[in-house]
PDB file of N, CA and C in Angstrom:
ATOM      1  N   UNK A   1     -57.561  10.746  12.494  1.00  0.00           N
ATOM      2  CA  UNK A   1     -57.000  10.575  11.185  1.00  0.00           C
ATOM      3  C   UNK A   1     -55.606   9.971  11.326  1.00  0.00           C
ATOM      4  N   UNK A   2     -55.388   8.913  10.830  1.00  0.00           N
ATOM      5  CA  UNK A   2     -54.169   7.885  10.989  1.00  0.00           C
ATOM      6  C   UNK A   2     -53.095   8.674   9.643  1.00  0.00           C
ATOM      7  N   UNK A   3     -52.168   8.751   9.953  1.00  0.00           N
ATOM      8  CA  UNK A   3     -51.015   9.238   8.953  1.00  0.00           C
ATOM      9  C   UNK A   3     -50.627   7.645   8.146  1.00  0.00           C
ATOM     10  N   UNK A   4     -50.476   7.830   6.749  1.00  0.00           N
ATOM     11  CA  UNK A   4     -50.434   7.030   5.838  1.00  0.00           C
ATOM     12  C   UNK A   4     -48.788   7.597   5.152  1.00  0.00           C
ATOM     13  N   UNK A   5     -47.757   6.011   5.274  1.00  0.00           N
ATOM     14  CA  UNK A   5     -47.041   6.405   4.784  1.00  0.00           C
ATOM     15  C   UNK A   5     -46.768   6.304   3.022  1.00  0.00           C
ATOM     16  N   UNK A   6     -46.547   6.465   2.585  1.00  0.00           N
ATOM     17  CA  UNK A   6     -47.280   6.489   1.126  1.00  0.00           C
ATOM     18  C   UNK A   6     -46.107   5.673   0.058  1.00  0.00           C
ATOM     19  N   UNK A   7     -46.841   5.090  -1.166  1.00  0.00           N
ATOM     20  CA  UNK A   7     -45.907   4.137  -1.492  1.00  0.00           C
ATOM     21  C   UNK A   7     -44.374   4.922  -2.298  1.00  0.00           C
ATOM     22  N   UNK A   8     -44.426   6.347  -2.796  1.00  0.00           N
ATOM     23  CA  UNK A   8     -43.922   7.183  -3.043  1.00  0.00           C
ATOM     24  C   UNK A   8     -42.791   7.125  -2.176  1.00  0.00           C
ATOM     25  N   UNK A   9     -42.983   7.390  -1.219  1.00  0.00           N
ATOM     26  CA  UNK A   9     -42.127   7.673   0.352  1.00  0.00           C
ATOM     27  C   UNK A   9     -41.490   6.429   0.192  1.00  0.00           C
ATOM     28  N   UNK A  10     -42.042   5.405   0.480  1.00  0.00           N
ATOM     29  CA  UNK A  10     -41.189   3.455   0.557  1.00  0.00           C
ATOM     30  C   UNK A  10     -40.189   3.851  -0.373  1.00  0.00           C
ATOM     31  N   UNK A  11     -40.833   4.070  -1.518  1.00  0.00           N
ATOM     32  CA  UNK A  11     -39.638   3.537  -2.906  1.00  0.00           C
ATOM     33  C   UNK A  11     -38.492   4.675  -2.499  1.00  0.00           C
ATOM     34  N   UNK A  12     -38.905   5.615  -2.243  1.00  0.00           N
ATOM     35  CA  UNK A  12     -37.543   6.954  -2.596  1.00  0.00           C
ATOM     36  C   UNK A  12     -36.810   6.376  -1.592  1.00  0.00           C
ATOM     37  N   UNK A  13     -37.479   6.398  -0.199  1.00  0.00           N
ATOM     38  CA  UNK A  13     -36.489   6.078   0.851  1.00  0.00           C
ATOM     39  C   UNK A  13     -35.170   4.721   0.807  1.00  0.00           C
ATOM     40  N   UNK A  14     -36.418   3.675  -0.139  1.00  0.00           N
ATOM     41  CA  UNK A  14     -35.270   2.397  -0.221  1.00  0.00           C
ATOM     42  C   UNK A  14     -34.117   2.759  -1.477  1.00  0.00           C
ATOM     43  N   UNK A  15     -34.364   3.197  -2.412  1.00  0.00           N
ATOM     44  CA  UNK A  15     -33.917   4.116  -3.507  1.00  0.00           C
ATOM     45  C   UNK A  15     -32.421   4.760  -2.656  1.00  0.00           C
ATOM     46  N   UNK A  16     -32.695   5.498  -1.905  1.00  0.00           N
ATOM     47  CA  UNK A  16     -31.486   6.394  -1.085  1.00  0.00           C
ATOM     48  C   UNK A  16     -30.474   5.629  -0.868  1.00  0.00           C
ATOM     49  N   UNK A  17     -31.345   4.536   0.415  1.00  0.00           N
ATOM     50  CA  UNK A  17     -30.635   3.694   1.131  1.00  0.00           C
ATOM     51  C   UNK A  17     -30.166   2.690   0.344  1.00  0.00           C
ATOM     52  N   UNK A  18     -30.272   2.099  -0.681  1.00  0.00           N
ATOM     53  CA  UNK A  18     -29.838   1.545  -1.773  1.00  0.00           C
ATOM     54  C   UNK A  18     -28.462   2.092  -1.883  1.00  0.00           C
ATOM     55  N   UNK A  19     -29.034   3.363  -2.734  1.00  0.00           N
ATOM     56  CA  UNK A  19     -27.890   3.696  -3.216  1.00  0.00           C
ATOM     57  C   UNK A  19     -26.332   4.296  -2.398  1.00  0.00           C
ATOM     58  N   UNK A  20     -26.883   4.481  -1.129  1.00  0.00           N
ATOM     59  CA  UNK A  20     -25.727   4.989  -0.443  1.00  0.00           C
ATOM     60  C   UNK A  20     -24.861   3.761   0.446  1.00  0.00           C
ATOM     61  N   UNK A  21     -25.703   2.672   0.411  1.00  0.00           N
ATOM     62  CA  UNK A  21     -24.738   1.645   1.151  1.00  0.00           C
ATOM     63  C   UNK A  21     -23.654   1.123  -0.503  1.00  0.00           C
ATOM     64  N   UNK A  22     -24.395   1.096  -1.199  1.00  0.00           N
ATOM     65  CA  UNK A  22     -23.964   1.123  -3.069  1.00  0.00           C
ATOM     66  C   UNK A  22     -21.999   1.702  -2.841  1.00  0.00           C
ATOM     67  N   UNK A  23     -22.803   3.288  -2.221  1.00  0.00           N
ATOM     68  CA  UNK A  23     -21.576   4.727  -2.717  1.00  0.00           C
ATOM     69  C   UNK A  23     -20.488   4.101  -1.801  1.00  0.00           C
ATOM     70  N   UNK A  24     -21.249   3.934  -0.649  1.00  0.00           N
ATOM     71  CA  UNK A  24     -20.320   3.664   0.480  1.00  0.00           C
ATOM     72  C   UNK A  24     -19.097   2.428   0.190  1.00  0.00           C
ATOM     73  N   UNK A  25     -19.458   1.003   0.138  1.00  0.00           N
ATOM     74  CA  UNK A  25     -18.980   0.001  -0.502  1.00  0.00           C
ATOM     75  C   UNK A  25     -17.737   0.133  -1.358  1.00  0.00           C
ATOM     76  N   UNK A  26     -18.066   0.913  -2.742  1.00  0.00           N
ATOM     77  CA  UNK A  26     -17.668   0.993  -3.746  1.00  0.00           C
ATOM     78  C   UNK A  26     -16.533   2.435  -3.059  1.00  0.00           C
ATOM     79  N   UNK A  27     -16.513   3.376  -2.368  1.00  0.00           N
ATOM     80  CA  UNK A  27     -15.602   4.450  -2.006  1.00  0.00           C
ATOM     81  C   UNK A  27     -14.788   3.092  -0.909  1.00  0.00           C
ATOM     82  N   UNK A  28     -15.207   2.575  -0.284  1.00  0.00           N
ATOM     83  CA  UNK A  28     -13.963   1.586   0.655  1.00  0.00           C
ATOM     84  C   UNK A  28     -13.284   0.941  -0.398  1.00  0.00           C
ATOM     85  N   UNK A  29     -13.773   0.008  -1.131  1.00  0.00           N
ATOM     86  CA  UNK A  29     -13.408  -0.467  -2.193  1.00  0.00           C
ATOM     87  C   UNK A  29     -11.898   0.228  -2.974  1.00  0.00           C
ATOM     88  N   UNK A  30     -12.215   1.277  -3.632  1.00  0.00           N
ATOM     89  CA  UNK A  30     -11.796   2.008  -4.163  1.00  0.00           C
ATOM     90  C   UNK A  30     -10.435   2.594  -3.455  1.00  0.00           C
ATOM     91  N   UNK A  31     -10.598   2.662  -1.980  1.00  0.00           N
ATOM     92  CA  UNK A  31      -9.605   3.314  -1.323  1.00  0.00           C
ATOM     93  C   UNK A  31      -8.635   2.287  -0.985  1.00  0.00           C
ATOM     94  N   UNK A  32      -9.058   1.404  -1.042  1.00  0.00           N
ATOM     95  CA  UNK A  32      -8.656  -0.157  -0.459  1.00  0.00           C
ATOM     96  C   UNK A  32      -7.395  -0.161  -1.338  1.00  0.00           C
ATOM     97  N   UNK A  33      -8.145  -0.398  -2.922  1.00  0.00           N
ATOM     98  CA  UNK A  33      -7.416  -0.168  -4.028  1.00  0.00           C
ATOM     99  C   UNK A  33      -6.254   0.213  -4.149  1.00  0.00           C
ATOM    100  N   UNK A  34      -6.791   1.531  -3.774  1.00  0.00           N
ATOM    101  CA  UNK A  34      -5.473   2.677  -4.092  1.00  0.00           C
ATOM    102  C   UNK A  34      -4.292   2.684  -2.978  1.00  0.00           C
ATOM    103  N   UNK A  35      -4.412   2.185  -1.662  1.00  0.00           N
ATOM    104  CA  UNK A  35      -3.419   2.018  -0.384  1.00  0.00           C
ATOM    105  C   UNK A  35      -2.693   0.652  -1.532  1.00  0.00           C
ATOM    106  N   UNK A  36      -3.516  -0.192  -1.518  1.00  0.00           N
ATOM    107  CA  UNK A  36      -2.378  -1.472  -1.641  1.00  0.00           C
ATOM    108  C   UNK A  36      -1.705  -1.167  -3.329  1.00  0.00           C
ATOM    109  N   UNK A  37      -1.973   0.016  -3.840  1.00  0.00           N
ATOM    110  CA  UNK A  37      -1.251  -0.137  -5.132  1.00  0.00           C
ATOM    111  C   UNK A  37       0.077   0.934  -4.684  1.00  0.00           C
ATOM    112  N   UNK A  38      -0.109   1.957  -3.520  1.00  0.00           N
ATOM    113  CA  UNK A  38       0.813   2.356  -2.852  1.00  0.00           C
ATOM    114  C   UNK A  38       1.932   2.236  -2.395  1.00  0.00           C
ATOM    115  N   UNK A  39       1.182   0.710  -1.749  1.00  0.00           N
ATOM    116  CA  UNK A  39       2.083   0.115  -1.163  1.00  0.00           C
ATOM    117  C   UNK A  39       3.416  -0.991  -1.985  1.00  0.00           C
ATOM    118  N   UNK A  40       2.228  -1.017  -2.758  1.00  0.00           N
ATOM    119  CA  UNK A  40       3.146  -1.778  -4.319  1.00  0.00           C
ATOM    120  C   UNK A  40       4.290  -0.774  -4.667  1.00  0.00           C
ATOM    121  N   UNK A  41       3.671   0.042  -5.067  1.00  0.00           N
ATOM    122  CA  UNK A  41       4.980   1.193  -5.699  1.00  0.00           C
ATOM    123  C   UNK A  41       6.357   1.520  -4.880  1.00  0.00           C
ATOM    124  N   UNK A  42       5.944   1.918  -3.349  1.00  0.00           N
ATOM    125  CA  UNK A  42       6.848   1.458  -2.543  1.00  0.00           C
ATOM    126  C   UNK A  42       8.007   0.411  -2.333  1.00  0.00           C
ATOM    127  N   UNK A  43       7.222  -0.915  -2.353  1.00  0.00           N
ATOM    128  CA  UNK A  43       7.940  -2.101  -2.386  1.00  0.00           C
ATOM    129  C   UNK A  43       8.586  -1.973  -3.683  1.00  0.00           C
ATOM    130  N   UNK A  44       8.339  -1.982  -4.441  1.00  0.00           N
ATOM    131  CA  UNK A  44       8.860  -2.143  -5.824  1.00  0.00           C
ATOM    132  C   UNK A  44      10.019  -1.692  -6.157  1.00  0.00           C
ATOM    133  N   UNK A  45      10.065  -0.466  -5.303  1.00  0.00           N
ATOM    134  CA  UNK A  45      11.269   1.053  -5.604  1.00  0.00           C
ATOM    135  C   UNK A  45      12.510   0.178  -4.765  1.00  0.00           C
ATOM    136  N   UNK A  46      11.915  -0.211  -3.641  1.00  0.00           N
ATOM    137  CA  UNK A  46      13.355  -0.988  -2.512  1.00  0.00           C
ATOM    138  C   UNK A  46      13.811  -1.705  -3.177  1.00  0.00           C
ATOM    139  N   UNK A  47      12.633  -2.700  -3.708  1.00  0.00           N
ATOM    140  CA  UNK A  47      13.653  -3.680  -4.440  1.00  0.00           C
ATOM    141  C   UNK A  47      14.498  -3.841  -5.423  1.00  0.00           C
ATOM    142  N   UNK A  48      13.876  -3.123  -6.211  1.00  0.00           N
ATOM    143  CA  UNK A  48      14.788  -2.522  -7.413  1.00  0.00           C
ATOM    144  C   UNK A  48      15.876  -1.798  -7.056  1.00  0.00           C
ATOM    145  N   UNK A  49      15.835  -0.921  -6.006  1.00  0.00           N
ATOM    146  CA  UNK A  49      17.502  -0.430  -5.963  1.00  0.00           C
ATOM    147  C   UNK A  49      18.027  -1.186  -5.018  1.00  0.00           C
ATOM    148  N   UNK A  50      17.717  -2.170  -4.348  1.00  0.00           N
ATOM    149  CA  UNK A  50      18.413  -3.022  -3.616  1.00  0.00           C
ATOM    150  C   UNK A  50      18.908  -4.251  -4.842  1.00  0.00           C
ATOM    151  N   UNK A  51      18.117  -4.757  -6.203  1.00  0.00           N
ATOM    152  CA  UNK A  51      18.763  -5.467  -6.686  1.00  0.00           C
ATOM    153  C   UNK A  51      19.464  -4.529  -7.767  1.00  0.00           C
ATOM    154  N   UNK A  52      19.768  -3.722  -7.976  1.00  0.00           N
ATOM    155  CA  UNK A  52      20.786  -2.947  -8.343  1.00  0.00           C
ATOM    156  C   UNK A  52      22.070  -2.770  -7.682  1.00  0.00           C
ATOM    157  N   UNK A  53      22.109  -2.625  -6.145  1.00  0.00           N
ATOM    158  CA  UNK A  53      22.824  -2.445  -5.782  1.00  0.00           C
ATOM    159  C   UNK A  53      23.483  -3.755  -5.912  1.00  0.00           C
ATOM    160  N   UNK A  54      22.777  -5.024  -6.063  1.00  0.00           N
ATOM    161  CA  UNK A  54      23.223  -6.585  -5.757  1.00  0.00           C
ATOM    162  C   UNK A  54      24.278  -6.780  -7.150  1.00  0.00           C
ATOM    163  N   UNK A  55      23.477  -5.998  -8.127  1.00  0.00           N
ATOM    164  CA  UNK A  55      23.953  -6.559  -9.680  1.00  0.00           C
ATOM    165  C   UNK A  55      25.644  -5.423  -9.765  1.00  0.00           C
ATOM    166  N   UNK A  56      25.483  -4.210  -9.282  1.00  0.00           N
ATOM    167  CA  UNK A  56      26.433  -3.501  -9.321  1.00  0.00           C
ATOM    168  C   UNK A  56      27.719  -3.653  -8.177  1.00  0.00           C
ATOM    169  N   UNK A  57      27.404  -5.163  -7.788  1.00  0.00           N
ATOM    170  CA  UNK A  57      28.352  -5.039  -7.017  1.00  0.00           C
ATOM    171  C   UNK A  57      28.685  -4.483  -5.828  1.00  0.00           C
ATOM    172  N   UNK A  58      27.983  -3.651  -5.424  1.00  0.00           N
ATOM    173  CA  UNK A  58      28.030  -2.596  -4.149  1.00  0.00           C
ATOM    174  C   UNK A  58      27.582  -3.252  -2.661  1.00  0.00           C
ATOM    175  N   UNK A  59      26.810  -4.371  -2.959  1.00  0.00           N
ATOM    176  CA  UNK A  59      26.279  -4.863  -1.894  1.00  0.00           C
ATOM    177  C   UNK A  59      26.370  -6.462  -1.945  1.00  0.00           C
ATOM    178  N   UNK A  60      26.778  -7.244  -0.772  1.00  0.00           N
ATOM    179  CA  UNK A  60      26.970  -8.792  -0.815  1.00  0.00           C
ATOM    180  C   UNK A  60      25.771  -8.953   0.599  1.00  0.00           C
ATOM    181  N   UNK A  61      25.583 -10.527   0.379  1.00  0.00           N
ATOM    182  CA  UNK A  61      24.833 -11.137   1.816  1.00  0.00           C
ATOM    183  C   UNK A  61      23.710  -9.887   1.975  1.00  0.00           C
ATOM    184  N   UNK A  62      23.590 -10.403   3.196  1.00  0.00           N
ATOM    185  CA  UNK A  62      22.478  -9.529   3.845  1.00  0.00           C
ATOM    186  C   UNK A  62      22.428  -7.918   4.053  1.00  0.00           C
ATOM    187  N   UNK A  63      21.975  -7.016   3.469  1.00  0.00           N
ATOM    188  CA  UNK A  63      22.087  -5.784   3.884  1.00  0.00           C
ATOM    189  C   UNK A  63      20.468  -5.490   4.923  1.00  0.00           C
ATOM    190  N   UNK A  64      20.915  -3.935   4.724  1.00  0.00           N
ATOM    191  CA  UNK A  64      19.566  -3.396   5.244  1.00  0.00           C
ATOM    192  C   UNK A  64      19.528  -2.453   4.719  1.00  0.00           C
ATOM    193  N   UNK A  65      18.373  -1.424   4.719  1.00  0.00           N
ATOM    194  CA  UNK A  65      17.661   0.066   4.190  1.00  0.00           C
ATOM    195  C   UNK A  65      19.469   0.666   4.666  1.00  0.00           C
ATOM    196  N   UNK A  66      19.410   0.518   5.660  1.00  0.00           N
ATOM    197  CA  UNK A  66      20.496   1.870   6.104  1.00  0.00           C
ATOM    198  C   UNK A  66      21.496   1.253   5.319  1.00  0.00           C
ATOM    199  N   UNK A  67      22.178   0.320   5.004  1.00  0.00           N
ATOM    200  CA  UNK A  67      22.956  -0.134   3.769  1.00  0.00           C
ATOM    201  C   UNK A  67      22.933   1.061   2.686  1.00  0.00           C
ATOM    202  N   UNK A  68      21.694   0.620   2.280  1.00  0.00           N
ATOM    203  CA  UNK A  68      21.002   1.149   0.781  1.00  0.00           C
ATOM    204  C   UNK A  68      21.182   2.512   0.770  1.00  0.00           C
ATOM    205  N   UNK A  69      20.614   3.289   1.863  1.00  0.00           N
ATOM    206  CA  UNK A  69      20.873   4.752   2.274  1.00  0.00           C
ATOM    207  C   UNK A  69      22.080   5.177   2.124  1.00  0.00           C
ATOM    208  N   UNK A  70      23.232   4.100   2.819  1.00  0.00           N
ATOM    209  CA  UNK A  70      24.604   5.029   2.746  1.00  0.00           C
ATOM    210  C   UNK A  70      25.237   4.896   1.482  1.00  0.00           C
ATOM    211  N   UNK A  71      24.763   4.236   0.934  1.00  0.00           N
ATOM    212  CA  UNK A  71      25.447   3.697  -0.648  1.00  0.00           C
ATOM    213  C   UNK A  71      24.800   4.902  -1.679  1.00  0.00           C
ATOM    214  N   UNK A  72      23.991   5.786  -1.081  1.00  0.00           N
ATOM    215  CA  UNK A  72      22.550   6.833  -2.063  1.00  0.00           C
ATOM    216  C   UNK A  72      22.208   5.962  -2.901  1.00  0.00           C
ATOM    217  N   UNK A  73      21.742   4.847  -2.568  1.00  0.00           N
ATOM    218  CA  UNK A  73      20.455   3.822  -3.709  1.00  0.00           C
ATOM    219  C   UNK A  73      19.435   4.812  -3.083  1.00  0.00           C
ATOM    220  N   UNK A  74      19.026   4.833  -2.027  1.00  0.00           N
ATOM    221  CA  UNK A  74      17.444   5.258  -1.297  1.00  0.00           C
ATOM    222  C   UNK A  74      17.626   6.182  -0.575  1.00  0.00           C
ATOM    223  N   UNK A  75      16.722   7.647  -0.582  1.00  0.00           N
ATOM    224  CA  UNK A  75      16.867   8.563   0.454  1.00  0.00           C
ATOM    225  C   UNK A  75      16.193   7.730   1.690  1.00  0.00           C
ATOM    226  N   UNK A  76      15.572   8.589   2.476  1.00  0.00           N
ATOM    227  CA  UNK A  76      14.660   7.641   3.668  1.00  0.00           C
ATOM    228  C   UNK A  76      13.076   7.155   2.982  1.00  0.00           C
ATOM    229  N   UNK A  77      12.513   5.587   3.614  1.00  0.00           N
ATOM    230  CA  UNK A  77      11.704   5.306   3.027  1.00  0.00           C
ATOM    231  C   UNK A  77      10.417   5.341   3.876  1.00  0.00           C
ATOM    232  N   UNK A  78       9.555   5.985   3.105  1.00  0.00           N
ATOM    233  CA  UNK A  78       8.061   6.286   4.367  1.00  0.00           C
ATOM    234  C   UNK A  78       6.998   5.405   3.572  1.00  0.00           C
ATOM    235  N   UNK A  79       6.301   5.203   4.422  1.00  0.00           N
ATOM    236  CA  UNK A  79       5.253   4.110   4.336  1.00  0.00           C
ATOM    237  C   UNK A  79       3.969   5.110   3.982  1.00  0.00           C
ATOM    238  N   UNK A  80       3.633   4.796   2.454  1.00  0.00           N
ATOM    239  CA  UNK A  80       3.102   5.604   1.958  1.00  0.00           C
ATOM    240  C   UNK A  80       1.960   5.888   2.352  1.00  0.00           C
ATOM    241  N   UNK A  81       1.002   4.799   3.109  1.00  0.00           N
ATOM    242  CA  UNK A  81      -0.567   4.772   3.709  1.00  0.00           C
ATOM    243  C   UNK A  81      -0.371   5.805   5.185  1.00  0.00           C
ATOM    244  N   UNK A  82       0.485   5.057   6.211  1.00  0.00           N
ATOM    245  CA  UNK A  82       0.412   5.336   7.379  1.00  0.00           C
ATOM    246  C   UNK A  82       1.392   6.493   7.270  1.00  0.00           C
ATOM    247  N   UNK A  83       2.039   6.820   6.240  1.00  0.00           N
ATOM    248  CA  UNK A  83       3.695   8.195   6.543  1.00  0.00           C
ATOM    249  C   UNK A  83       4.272   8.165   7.687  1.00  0.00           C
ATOM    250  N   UNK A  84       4.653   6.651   8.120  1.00  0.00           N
ATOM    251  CA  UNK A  84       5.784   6.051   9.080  1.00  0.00           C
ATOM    252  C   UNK A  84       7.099   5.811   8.329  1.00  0.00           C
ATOM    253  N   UNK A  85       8.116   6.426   8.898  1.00  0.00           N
ATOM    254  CA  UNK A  85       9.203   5.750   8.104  1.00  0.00           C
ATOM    255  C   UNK A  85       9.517   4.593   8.594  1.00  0.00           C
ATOM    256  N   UNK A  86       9.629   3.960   7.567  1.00  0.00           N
ATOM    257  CA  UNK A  86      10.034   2.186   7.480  1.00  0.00           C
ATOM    258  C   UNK A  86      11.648   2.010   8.239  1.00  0.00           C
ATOM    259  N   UNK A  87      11.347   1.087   8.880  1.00  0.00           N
ATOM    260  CA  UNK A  87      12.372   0.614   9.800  1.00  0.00           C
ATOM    261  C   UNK A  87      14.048   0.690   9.167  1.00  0.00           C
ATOM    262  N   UNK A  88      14.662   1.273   9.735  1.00  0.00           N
ATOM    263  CA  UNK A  88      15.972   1.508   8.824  1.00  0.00           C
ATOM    264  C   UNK A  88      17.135   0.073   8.348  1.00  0.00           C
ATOM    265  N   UNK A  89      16.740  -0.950   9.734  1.00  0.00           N
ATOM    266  CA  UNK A  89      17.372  -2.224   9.844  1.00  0.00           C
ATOM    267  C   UNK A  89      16.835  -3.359   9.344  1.00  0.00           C
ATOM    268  N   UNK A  90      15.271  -2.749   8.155  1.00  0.00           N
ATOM    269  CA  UNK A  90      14.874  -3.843   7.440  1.00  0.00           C
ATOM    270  C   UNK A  90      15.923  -4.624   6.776  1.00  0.00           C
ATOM    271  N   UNK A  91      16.098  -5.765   6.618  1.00  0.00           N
ATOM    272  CA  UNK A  91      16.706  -7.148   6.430  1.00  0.00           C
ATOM    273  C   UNK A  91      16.697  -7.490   4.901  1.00  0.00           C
ATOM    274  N   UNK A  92      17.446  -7.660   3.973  1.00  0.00           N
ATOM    275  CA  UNK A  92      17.123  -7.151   2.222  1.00  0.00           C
ATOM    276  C   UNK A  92      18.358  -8.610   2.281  1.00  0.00           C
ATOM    277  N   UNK A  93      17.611  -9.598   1.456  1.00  0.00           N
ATOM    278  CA  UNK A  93      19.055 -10.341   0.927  1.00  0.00           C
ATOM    279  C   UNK A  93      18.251 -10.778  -0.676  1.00  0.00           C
ATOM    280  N   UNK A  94      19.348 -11.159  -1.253  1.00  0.00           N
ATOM    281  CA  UNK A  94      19.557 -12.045  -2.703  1.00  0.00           C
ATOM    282  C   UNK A  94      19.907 -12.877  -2.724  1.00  0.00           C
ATOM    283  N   UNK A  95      18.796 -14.150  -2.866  1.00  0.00           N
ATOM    284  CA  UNK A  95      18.548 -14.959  -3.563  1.00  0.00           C
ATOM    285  C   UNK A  95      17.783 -16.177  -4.255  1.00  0.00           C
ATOM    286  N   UNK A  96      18.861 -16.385  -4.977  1.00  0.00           N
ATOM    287  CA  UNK A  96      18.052 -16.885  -6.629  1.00  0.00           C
ATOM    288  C   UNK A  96      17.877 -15.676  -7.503  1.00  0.00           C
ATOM    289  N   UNK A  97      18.961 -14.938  -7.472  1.00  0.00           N
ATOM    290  CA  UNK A  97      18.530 -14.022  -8.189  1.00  0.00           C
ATOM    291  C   UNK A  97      16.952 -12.880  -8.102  1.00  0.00           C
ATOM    292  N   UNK A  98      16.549 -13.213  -7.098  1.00  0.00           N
ATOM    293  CA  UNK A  98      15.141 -12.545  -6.596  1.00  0.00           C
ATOM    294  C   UNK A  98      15.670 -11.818  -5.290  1.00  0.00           C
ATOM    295  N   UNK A  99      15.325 -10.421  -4.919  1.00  0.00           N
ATOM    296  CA  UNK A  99      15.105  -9.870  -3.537  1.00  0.00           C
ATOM    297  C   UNK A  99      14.107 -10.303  -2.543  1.00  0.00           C
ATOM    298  N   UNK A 100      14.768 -10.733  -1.497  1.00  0.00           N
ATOM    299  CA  UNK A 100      13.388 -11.239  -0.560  1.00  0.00           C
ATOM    300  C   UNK A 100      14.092 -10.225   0.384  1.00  0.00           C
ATOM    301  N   UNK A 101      12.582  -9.731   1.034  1.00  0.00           N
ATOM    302  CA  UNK A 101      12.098  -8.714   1.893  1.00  0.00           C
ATOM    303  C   UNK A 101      11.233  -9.100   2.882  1.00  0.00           C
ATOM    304  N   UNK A 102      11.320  -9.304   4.256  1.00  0.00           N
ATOM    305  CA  UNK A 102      10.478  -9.314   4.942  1.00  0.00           C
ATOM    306  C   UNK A 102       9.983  -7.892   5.813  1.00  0.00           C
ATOM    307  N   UNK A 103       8.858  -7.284   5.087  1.00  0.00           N
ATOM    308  CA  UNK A 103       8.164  -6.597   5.209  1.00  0.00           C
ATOM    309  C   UNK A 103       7.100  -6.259   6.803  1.00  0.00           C
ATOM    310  N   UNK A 104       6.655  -7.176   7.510  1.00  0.00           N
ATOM    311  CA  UNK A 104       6.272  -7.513   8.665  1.00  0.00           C
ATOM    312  C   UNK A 104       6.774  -6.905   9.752  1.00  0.00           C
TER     313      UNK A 104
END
């Protein structure tokens, strides 16, 4: 007597596997998401009190984080994905009226 796998069995099984490469996808996805909007919020916070500090006068040319720190714009800054603190001698200048940051 030969075992018969039955068409019941096919569908549920592809059904599963469907749906869990589906779950899987969509949870990377999702997490993906949420690191780089992290990482946004992060960036966002430096720059803003680094161009604060630019507009208030407190800071000329090139600073860095530890600048920003001793001035209390920024306590210490951790890297919200990995919870490394970010390099203290990151490189912060103005201009055009824009903060450029090299992040790298």
């Amino acid at each position: 007597m030969k075992n018969k796998i039955s068409s019941f069995s096919i569908v549920a099984s592809s059904l599963v596997i469907t749906i869990s490469i589906i779950s899987v996808a969509s949870v990377l996805k999702i997490n993906n998401k949420h690191n780089e909007r992290l990482l946004y919020a992060m960036q966002s916070k430096v720059e803003y009190k680094a161009k604060r500090c630019y507009l208030e006068n407190n800071c000329s040319g090139a600073i860095t984080l530890n600048d920003l720190y001793a001035r209390n714009y920024l306590t210490e800054v951790v890297n919200p994905v990995t919870k490394e603190i970010i390099d203290s001698s990151l490189a912060i200048n103005y201009v055009d009226d824009k903060i450029v940051i090299n992040w790298n």
